[in-house]
PDB file of N, CA and C in Angstrom:
ATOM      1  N   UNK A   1      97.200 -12.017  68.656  1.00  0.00           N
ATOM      2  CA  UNK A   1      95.993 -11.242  68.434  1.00  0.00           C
ATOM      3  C   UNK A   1      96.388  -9.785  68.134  1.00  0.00           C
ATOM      4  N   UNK A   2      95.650  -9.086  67.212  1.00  0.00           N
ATOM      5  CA  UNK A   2      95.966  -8.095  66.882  1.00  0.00           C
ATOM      6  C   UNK A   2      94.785  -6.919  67.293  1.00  0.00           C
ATOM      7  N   UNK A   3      95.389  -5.932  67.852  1.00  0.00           N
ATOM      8  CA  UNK A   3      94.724  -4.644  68.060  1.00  0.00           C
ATOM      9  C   UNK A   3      94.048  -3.715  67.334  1.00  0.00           C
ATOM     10  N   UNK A   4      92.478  -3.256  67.382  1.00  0.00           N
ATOM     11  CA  UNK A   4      92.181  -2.600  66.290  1.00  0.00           C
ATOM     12  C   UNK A   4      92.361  -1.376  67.028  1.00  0.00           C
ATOM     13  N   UNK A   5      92.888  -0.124  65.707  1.00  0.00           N
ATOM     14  CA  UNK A   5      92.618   1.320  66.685  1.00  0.00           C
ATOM     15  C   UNK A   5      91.816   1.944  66.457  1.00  0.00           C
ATOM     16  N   UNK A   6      91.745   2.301  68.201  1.00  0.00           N
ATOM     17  CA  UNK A   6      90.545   3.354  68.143  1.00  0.00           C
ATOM     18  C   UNK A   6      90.355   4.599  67.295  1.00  0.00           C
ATOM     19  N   UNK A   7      89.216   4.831  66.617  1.00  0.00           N
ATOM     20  CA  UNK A   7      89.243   5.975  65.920  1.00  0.00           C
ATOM     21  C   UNK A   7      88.285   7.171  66.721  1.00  0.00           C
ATOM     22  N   UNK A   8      88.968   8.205  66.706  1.00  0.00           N
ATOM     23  CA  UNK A   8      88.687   9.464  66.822  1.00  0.00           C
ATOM     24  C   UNK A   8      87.525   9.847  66.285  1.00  0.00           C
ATOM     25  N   UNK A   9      86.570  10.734  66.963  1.00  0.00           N
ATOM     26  CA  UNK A   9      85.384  11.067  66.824  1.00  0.00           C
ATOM     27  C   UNK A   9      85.616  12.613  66.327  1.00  0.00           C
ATOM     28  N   UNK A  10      85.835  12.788  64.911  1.00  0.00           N
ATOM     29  CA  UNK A  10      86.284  13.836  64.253  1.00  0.00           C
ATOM     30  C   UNK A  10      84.954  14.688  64.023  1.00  0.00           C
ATOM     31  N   UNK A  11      85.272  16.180  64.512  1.00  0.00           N
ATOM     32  CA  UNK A  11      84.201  17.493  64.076  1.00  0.00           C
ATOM     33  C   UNK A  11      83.872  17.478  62.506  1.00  0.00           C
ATOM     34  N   UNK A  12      82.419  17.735  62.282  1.00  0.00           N
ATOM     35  CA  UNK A  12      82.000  17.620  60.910  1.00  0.00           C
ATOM     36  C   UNK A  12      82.876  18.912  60.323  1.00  0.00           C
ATOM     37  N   UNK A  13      83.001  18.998  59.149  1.00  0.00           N
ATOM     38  CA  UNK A  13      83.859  20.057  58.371  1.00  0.00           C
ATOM     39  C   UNK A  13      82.580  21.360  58.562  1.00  0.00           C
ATOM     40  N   UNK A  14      83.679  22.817  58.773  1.00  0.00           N
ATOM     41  CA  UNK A  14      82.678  23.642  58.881  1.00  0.00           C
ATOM     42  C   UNK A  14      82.331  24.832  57.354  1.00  0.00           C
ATOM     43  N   UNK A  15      83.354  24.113  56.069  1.00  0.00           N
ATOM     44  CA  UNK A  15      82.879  24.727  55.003  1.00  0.00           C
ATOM     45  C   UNK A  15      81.525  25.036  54.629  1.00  0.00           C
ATOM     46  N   UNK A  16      80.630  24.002  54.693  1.00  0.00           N
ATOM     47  CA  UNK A  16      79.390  23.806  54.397  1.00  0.00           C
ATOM     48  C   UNK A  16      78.654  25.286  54.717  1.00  0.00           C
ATOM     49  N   UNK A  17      78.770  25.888  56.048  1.00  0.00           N
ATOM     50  CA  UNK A  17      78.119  26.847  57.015  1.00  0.00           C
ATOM     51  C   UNK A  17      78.479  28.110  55.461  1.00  0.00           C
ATOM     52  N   UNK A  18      79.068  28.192  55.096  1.00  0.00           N
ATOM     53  CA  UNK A  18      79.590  29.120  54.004  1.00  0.00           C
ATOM     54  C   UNK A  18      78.805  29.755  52.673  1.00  0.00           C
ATOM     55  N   UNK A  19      78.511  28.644  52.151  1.00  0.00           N
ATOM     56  CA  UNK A  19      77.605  28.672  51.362  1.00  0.00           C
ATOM     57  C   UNK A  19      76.039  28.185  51.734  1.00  0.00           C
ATOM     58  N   UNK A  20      75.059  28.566  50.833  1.00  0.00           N
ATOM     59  CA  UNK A  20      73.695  28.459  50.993  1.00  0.00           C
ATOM     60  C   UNK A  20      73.103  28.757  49.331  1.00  0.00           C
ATOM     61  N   UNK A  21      72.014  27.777  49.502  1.00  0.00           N
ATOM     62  CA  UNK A  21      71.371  27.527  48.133  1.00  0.00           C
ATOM     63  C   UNK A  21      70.078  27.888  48.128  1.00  0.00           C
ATOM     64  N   UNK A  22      69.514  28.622  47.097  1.00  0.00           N
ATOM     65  CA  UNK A  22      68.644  29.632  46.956  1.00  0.00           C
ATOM     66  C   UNK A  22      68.008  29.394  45.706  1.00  0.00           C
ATOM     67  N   UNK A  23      66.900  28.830  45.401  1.00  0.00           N
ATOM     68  CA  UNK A  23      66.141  28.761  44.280  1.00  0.00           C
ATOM     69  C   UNK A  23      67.137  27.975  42.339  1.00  0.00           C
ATOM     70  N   UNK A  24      68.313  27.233  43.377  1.00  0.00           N
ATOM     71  CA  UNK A  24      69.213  26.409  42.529  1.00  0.00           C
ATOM     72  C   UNK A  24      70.170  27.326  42.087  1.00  0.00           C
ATOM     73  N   UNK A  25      70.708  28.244  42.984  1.00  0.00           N
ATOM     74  CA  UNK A  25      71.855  29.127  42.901  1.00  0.00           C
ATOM     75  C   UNK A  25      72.358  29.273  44.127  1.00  0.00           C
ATOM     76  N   UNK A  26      73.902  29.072  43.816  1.00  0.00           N
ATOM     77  CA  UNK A  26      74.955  29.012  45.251  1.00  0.00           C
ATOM     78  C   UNK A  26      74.882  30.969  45.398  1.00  0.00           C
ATOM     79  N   UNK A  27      74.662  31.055  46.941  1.00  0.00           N
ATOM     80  CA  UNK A  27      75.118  32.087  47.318  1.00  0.00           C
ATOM     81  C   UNK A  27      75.919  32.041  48.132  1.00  0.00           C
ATOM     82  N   UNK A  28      76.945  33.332  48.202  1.00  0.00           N
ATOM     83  CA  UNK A  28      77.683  33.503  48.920  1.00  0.00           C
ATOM     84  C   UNK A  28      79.090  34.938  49.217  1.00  0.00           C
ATOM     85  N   UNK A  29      79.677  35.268  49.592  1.00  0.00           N
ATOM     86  CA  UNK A  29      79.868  36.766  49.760  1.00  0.00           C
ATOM     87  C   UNK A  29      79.863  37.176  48.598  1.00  0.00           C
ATOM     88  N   UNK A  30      80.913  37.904  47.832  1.00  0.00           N
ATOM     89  CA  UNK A  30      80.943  37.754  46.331  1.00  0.00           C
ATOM     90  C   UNK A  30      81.783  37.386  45.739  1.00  0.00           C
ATOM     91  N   UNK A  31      81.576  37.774  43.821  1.00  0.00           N
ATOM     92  CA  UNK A  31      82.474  37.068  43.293  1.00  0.00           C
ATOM     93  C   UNK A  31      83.854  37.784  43.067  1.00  0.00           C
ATOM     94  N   UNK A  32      84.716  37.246  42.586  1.00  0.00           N
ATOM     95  CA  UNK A  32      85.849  38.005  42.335  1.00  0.00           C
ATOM     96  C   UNK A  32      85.785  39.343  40.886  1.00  0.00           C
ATOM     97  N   UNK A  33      86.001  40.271  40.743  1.00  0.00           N
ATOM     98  CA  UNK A  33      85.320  40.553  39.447  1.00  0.00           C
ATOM     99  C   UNK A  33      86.551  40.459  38.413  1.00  0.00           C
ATOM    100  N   UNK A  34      87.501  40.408  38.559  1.00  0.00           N
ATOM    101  CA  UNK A  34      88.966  39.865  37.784  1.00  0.00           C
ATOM    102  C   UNK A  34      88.378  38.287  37.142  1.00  0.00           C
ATOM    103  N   UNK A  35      88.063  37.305  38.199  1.00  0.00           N
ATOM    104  CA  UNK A  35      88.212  36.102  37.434  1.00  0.00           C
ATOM    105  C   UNK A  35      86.860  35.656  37.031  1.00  0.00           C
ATOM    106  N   UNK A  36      85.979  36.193  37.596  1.00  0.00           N
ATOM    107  CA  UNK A  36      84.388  36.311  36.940  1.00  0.00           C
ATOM    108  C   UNK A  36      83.642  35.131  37.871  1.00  0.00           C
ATOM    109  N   UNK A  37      82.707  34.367  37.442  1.00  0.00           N
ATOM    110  CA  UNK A  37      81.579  33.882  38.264  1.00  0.00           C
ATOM    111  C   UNK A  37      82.438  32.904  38.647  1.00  0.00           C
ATOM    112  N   UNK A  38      81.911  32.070  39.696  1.00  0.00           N
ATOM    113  CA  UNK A  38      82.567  30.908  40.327  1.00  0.00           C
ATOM    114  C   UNK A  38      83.772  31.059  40.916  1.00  0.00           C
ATOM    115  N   UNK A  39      84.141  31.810  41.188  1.00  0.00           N
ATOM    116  CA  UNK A  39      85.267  32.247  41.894  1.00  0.00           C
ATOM    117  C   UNK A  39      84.959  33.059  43.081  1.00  0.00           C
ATOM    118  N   UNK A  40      85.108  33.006  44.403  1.00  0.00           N
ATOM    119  CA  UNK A  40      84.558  33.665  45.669  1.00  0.00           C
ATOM    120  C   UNK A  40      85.446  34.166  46.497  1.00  0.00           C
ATOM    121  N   UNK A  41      85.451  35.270  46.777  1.00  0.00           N
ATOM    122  CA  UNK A  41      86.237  35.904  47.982  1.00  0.00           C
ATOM    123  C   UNK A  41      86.262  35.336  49.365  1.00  0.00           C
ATOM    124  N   UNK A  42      87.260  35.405  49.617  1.00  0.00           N
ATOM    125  CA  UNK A  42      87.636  34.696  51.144  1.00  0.00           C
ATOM    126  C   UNK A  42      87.130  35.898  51.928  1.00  0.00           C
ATOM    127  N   UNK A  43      86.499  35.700  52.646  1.00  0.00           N
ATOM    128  CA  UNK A  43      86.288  36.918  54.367  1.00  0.00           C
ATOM    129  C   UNK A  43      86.729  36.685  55.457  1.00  0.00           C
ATOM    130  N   UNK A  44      88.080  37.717  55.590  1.00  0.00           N
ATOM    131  CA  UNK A  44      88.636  38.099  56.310  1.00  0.00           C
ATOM    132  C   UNK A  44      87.889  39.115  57.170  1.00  0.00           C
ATOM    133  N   UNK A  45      88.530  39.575  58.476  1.00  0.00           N
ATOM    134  CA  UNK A  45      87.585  40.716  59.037  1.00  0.00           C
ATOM    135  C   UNK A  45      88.158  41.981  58.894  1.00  0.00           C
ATOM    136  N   UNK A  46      88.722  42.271  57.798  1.00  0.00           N
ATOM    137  CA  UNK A  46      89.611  43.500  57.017  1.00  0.00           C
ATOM    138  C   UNK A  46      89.644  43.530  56.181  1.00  0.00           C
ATOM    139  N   UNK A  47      89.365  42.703  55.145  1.00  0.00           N
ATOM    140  CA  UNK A  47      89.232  42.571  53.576  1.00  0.00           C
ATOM    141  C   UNK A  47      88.679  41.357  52.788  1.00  0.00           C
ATOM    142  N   UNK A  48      88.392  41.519  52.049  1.00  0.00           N
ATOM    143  CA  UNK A  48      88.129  40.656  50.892  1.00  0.00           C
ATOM    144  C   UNK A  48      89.312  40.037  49.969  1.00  0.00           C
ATOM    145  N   UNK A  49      89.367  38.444  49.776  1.00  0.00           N
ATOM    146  CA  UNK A  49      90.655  38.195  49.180  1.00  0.00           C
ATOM    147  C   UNK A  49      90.549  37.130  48.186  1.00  0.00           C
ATOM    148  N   UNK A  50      90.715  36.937  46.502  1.00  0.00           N
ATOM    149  CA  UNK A  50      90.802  36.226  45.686  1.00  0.00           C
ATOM    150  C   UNK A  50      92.009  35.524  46.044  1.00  0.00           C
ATOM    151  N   UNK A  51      91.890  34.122  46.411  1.00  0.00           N
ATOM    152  CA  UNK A  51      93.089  33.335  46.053  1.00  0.00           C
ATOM    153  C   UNK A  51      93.552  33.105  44.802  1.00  0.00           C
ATOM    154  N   UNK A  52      92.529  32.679  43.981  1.00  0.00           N
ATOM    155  CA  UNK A  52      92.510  32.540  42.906  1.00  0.00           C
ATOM    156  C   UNK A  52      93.871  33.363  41.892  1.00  0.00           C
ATOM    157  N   UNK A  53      93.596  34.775  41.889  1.00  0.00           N
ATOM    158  CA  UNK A  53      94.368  35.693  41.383  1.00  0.00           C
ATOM    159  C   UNK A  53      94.719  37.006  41.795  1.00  0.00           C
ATOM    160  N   UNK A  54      94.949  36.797  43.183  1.00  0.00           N
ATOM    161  CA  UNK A  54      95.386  37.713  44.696  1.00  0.00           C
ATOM    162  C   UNK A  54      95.242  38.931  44.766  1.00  0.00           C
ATOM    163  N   UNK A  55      94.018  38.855  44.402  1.00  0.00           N
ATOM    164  CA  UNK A  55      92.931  40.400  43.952  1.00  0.00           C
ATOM    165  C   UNK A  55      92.627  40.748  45.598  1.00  0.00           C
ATOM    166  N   UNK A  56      92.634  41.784  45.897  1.00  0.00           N
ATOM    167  CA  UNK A  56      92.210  42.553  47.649  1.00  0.00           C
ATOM    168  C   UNK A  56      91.384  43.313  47.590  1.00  0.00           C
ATOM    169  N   UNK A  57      90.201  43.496  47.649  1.00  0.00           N
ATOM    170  CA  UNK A  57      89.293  45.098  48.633  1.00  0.00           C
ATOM    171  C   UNK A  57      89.165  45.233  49.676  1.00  0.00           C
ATOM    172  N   UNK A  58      89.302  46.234  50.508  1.00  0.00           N
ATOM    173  CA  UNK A  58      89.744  46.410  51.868  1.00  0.00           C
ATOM    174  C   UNK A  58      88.153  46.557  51.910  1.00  0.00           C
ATOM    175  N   UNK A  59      87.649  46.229  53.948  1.00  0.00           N
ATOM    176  CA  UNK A  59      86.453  46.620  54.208  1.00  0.00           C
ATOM    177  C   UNK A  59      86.646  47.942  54.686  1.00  0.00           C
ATOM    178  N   UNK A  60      85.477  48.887  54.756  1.00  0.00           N
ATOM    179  CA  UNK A  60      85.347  49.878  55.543  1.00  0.00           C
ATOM    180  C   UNK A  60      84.665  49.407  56.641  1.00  0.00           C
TER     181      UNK A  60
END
């Protein structure tokens, strides 16, 4: 007889919390202005950061 394994009761992903949809437009911090729309800055709690094309604005 063979053993089935137990599976783990895994946390829903918390990307989702990130974005929000608004009259059929994604919002969200902003865009990068180097690589143009669809491209979004990561928030850090010191700066703003394009992965995309490793563009930085520092926060005040």
């Amino acid at each position: 007889m063979v053993k089935k394994k137990q599976v783990k009761n895994k946390n829903p992903s918390k990307k989702w919390t990130k974005y929000s949809i608004k009259e059929g437009k994604i919002t969200r911090a902003r865009n990068c202005p180097k690589c143009g729309a669809g491209i979004f800055f990561a928030e850090h709690k010191d700066r703003l950061y394009c992965g995309h094309c490793h563009y930085m604005e520092v926060k005040k």
